[in-house]
Protein backbone atom coordinates (compact mmCIF):
# COMPACT_ATOMS: atom_id res chain seq x y z
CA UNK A 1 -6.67 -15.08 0.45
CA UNK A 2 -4.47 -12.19 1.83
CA UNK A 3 -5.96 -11.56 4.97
CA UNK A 4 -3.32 -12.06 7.99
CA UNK A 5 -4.17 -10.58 11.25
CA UNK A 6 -1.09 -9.70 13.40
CA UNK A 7 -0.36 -12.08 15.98
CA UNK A 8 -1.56 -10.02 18.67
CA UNK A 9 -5.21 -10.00 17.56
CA UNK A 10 -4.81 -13.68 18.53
CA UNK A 11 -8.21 -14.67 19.18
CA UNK A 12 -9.97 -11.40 18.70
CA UNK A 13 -9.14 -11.97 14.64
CA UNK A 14 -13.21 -12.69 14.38
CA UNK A 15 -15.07 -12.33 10.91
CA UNK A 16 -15.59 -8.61 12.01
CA UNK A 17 -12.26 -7.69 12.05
CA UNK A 18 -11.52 -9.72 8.83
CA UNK A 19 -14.06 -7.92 7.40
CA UNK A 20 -12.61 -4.29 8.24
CA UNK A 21 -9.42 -5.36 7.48
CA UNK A 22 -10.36 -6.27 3.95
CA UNK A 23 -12.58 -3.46 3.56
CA UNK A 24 -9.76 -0.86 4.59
CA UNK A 25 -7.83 -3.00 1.56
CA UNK A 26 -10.45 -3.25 -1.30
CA UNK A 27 -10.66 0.79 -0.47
CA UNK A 28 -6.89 1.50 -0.41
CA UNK A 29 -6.21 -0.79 -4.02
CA UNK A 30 -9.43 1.19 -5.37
CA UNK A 31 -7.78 4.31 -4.87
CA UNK A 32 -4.34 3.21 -5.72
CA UNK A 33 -5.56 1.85 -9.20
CA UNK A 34 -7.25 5.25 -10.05
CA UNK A 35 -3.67 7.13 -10.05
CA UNK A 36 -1.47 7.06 -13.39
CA UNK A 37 1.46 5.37 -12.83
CA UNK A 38 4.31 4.62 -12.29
CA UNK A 39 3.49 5.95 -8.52
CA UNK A 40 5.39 6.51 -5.31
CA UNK A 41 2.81 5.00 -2.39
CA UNK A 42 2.87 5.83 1.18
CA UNK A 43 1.63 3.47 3.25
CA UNK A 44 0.66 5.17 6.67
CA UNK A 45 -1.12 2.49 8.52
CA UNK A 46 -0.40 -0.69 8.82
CA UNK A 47 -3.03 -2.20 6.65
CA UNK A 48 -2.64 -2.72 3.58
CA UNK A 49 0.83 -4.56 3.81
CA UNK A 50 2.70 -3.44 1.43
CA UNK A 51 3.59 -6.93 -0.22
CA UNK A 52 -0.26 -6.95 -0.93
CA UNK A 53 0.41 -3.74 -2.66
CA UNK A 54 3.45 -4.76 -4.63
CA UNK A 55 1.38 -7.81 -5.52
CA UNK A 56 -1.17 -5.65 -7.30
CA UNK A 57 1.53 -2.83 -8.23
CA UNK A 58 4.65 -4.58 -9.30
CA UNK A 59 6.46 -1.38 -10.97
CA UNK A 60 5.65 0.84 -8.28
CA UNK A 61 7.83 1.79 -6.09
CA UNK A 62 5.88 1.19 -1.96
CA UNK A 63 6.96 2.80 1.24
CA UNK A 64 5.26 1.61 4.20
CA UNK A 65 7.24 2.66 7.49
CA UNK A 66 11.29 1.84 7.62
CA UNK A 67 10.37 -1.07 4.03
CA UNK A 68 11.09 0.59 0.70
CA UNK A 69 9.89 -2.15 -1.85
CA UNK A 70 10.06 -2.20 -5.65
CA UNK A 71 10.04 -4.64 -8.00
CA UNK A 72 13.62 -4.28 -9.24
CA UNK A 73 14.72 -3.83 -5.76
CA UNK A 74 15.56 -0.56 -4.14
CA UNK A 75 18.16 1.79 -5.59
CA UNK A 76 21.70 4.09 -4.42
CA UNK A 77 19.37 7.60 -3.87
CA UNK A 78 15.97 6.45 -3.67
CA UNK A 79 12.88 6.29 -6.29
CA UNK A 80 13.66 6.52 -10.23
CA UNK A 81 12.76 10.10 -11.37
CA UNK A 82 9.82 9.51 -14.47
CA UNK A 83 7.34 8.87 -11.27
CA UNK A 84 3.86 10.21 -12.08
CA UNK A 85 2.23 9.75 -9.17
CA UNK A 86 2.62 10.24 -5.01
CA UNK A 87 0.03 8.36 -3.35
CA UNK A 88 -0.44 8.11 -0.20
CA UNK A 89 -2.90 5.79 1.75
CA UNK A 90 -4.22 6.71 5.38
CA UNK A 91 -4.89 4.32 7.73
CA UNK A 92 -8.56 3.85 7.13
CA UNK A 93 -7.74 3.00 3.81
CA UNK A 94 -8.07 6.56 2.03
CA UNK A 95 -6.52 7.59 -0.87
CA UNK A 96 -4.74 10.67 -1.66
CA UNK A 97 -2.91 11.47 -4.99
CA UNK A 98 -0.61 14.06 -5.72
CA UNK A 99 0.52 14.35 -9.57
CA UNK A 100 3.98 15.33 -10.62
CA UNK A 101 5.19 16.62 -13.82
């Protein structure tokens, strides 16, 4: 249901690459789901897009190159403080979670 391929793929966007493209995605929400929130997520690669994310995630606050998304919008000087969790997802879909206090 949320599976674009960029326009580039064109006609290259076979089952194959649908199927790494959700994989990559299944992996990155896994590991995103496992981290106490609210969280700060990174998104490094380009898949998953972050309005996937935010679709899953709606109080978290999703960086994914120069788009800073949040469900109350962005705000003056960046994330809230009270975050509990920096996440960051690779491009392969890997999670990595960094706690704060």
């Amino acid at each position: 249901m949320f599976v674009f391929p960029p326009e580039h793929w064109g006609r290259e966007a076979s089952l194959p690459c649908i199927r790494s493209v959700s994989s990559i995605e299944a992996c990155a929400l896994e590991g995103v789901a496992r981290a106490p929130g609210p969280r700060l997520i990174v998104i490094q690669g380009i898949h998953p897009a972050w309005r996937l994310v935010s679709y899953y995630f709606p109080e978290d606050w999703i960086e994914q190159g120069v788009v800073v998304a949040h469900a109350n919008r962005a705000r003056p000087g960046g994330a809230p403080p009270g975050l509990r969790s920096l996440v960051v997802v690779n491009e392969r879909g890997g999670v990595s979670t960094e706690a704060s206090e």
